[in-house]
C-alpha atoms as a PDB file:
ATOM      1  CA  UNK A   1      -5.572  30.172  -4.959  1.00  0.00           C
ATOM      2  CA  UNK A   2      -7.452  30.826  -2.336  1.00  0.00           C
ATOM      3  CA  UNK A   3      -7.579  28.992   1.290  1.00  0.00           C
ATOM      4  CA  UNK A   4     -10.066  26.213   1.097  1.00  0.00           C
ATOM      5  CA  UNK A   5      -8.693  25.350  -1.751  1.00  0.00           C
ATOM      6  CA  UNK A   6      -5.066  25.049  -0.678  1.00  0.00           C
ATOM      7  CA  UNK A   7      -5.862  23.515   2.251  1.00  0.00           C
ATOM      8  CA  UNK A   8      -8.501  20.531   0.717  1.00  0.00           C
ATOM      9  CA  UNK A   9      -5.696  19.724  -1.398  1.00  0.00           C
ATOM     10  CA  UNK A  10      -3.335  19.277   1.300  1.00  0.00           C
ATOM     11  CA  UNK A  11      -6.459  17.046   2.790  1.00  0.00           C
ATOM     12  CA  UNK A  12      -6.206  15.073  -0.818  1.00  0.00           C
ATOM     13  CA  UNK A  13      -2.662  14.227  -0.911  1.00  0.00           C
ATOM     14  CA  UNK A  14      -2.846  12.947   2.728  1.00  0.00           C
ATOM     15  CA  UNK A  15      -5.800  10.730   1.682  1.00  0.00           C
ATOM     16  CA  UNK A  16      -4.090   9.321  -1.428  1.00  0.00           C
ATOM     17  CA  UNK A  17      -0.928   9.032   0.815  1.00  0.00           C
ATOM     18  CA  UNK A  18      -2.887   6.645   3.041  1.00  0.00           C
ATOM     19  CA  UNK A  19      -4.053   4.568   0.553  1.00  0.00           C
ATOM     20  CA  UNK A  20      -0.542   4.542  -1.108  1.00  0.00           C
ATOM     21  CA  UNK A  21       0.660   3.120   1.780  1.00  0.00           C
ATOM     22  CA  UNK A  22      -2.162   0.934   2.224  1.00  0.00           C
ATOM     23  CA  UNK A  23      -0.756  -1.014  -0.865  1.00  0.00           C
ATOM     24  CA  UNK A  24       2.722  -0.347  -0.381  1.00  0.00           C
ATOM     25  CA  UNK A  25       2.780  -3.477   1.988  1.00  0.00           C
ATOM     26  CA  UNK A  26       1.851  -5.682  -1.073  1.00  0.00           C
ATOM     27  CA  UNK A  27       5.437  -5.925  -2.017  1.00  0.00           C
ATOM     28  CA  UNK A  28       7.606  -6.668   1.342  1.00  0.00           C
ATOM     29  CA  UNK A  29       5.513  -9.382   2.094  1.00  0.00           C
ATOM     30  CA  UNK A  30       5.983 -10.889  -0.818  1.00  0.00           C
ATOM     31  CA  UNK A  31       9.732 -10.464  -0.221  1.00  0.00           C
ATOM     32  CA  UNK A  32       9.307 -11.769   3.404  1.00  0.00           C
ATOM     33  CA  UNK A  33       7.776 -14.713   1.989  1.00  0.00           C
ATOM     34  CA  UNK A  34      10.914 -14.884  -0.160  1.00  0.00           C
ATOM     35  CA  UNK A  35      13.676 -14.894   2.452  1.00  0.00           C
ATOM     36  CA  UNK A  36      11.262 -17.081   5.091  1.00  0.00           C
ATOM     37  CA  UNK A  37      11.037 -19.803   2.637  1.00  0.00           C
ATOM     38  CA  UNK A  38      15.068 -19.862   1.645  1.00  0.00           C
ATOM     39  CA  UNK A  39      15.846 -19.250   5.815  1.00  0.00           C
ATOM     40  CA  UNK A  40      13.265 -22.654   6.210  1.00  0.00           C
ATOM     41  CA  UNK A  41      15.544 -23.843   3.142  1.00  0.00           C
ATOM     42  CA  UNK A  42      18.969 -23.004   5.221  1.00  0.00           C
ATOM     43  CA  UNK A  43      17.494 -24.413   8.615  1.00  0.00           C
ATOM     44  CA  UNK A  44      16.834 -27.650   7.218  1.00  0.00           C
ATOM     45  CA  UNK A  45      19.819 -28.249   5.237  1.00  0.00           C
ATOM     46  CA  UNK A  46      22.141 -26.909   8.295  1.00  0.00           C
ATOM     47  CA  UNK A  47      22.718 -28.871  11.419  1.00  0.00           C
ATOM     48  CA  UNK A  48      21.184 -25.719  13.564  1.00  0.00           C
ATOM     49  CA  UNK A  49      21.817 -26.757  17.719  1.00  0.00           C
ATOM     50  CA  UNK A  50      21.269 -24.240  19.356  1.00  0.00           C
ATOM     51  CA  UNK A  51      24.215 -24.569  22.307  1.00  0.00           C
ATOM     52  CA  UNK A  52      25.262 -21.292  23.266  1.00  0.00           C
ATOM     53  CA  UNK A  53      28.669 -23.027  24.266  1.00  0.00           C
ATOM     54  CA  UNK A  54      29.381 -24.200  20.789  1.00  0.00           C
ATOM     55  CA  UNK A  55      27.778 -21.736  18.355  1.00  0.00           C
ATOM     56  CA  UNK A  56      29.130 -22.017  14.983  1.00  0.00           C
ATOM     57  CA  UNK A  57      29.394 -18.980  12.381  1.00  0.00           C
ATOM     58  CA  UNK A  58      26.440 -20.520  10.267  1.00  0.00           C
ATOM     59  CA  UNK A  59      24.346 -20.739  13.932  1.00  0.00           C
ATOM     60  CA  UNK A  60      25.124 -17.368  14.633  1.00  0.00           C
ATOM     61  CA  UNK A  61      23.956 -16.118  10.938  1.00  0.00           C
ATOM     62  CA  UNK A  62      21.163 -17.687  12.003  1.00  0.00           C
ATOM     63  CA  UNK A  63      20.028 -16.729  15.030  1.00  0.00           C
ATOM     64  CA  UNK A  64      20.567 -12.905  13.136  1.00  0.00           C
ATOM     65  CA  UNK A  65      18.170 -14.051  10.401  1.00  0.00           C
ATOM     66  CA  UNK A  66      15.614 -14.760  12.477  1.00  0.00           C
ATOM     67  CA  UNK A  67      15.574 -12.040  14.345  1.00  0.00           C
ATOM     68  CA  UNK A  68      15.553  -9.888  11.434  1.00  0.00           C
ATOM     69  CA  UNK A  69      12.679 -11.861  10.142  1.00  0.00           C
ATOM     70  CA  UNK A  70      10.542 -11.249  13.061  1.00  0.00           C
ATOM     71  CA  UNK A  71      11.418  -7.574  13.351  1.00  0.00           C
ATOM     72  CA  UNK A  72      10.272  -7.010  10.262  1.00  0.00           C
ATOM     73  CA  UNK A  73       6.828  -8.763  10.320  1.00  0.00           C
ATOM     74  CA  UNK A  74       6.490  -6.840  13.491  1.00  0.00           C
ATOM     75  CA  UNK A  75       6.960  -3.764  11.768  1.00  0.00           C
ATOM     76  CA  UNK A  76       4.771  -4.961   8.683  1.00  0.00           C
ATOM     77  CA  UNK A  77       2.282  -5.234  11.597  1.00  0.00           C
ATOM     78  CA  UNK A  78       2.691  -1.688  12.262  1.00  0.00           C
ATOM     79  CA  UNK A  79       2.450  -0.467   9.020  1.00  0.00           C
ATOM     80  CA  UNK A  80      -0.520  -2.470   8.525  1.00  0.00           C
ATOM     81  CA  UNK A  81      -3.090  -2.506  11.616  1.00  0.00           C
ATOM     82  CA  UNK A  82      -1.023  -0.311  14.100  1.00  0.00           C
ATOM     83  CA  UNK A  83      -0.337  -3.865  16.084  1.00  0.00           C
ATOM     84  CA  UNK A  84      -4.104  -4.120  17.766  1.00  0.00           C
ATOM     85  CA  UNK A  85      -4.884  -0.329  18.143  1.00  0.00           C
ATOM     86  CA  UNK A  86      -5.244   0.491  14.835  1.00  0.00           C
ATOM     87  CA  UNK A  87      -5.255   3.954  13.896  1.00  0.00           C
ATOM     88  CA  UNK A  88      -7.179   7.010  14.699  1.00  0.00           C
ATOM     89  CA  UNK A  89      -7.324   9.189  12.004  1.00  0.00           C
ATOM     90  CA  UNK A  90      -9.507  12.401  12.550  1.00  0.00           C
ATOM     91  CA  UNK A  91     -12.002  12.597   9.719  1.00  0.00           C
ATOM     92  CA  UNK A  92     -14.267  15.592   9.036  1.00  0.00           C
ATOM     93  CA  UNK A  93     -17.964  15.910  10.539  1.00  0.00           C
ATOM     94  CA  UNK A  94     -20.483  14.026   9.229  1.00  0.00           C
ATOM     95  CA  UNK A  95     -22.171  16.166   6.250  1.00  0.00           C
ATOM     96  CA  UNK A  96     -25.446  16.326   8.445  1.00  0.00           C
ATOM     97  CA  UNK A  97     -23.149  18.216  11.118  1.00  0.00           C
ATOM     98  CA  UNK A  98     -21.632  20.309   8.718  1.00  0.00           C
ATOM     99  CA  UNK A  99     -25.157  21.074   7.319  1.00  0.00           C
ATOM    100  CA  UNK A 100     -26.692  22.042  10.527  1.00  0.00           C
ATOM    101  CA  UNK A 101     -24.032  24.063  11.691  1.00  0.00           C
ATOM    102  CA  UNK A 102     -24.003  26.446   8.305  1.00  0.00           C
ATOM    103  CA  UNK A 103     -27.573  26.645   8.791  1.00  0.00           C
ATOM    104  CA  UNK A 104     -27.217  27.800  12.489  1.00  0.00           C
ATOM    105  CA  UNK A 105     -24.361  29.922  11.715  1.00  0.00           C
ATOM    106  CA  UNK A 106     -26.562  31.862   9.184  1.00  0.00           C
ATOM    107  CA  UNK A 107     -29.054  32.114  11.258  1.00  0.00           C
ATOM    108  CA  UNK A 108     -26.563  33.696  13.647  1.00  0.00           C
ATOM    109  CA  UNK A 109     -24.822  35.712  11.764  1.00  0.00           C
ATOM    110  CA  UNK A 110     -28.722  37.059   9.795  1.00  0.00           C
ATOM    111  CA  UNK A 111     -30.723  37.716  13.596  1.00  0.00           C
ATOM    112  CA  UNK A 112     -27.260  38.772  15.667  1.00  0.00           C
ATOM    113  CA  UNK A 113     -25.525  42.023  15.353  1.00  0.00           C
ATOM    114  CA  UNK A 114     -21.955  40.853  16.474  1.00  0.00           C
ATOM    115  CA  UNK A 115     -19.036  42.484  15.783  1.00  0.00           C
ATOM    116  CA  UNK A 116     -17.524  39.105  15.715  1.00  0.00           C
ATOM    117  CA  UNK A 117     -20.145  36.832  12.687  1.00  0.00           C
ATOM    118  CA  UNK A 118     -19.400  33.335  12.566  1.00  0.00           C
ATOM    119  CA  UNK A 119     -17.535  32.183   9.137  1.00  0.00           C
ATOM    120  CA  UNK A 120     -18.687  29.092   7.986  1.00  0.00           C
ATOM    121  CA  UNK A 121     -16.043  28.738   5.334  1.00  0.00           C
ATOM    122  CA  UNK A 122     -13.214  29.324   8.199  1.00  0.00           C
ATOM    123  CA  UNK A 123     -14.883  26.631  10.107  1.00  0.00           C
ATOM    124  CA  UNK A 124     -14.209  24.141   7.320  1.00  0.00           C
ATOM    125  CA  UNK A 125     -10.703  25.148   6.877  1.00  0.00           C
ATOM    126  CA  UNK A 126     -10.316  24.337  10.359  1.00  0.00           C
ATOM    127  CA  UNK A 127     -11.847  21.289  10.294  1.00  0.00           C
ATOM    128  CA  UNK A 128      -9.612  20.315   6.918  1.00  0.00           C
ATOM    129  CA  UNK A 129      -6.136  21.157   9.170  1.00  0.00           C
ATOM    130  CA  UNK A 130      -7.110  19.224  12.019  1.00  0.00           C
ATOM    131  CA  UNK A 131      -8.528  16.068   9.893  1.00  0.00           C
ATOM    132  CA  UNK A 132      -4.564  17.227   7.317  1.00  0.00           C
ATOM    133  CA  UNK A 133      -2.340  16.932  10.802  1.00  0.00           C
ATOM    134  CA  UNK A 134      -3.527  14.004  11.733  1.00  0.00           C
ATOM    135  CA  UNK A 135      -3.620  12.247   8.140  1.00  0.00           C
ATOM    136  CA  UNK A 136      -0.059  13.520   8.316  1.00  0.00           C
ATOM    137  CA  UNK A 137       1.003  12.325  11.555  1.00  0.00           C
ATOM    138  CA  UNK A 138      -0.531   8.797  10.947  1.00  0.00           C
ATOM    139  CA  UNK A 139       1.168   8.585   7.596  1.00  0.00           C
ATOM    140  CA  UNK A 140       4.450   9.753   8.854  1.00  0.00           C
ATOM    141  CA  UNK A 141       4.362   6.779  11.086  1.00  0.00           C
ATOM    142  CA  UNK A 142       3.461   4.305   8.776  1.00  0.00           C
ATOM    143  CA  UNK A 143       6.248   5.209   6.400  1.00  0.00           C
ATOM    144  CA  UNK A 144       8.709   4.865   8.983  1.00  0.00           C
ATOM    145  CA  UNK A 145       7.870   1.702  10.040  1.00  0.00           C
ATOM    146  CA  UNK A 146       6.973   0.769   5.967  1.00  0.00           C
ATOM    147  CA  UNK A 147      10.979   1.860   6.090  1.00  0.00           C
ATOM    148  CA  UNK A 148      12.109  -0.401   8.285  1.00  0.00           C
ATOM    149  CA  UNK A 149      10.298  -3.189   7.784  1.00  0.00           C
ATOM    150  CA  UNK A 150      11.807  -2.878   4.483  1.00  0.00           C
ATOM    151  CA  UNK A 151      15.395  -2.417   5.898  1.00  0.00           C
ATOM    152  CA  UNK A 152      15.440  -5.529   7.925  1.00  0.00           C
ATOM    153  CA  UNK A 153      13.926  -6.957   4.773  1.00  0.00           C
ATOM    154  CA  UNK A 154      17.115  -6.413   2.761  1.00  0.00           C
ATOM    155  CA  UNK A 155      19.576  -7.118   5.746  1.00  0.00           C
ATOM    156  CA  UNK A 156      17.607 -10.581   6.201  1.00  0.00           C
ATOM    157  CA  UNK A 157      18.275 -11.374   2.519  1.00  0.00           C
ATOM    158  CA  UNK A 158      21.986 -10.140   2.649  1.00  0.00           C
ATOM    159  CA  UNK A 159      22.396 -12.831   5.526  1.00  0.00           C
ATOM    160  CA  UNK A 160      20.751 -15.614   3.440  1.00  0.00           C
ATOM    161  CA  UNK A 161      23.177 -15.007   0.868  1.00  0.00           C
ATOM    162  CA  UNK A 162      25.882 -15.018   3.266  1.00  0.00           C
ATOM    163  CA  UNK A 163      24.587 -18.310   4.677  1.00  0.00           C
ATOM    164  CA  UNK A 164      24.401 -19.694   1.052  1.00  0.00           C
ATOM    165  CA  UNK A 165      28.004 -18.976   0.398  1.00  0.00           C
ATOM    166  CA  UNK A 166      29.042 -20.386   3.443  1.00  0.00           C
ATOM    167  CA  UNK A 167      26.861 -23.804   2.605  1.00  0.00           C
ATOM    168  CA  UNK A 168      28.145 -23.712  -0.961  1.00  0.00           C
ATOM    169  CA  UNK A 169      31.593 -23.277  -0.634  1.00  0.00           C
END
């Protein structure tokens, strides 16, 4: 295999990774819409007061559901849009760029007698790592926060459960 090769695939599973990731939110916010509609559930059918000098179990198990709730749409948000940033993935040159500059580094390398020609196809490998790392850096961020969204996710529907039981029984 030789080196553009290698290295445009590494480009190709970054790009697929992003857009993997891009629909990986599909399903915890379906599950967030899941536990926010039974916590609604719990709040109405609990007498929640929220006195911190008589706080009962079921308040408390509250309060903790919440929170988790809202750390995990924040971290949805992350996964998603980056808050309001975004994200700044480096992309390759525009093909008019990449066209000119093969042109002027023939020209170069056919009117110059360097010891040192200019290698066009070393110039696109270089281009594919920089525009890889930063694919890889942007999806490594994204997952983590795709993690723990999910995480407080599952600990948000463990505590509805809990507050079920406790309403139940």
């Amino acid at each position: 295999m030789d080196s553009y090769t290698f290295y445009k695939s590494l480009y190709d599973r970054e790009l697929a990774r992003r857009n993997q990731l891009d629909t990986a939110v599909n399903t915890p916010i379906t599950l967030l819409a899941i536990v926010g509609t039974a916590f609604i559930y719990f709040l109405e059918k609990t007498s929640f007061t929220l006195d911190i000098n008589c706080l009962s179990l079921s308040d408390i198990l509250i309060l903790v559901t919440a929170v988790s709730i809202v750390t995990s749409i924040i971290f949805l948000i992350l996964v998603f849009n980056n808050m309001f940033t975004g994200f700044s993935y480096y992309n390759l040159p525009y093909n008019v760029s990449l066209r000119t500059y093969e042109k002027e580094s023939k020209t170069y390398n056919d009117h110059e007698e360097s010891e040192d020609p200019i290698d066009f196809e070393d110039f696109i490998i270089s281009e594919l790592t920089k525009a890889t790392d930063s694919h890889i850096e942007q999806n490594d961020k994204r997952g983590l926060n795709l993690y723990r969204a999910k995480t407080f996710i599952v600990v948000s529907f463990m505590l509805i459960i809990i507050q079920y039981i406790l309403i139940t029984f």
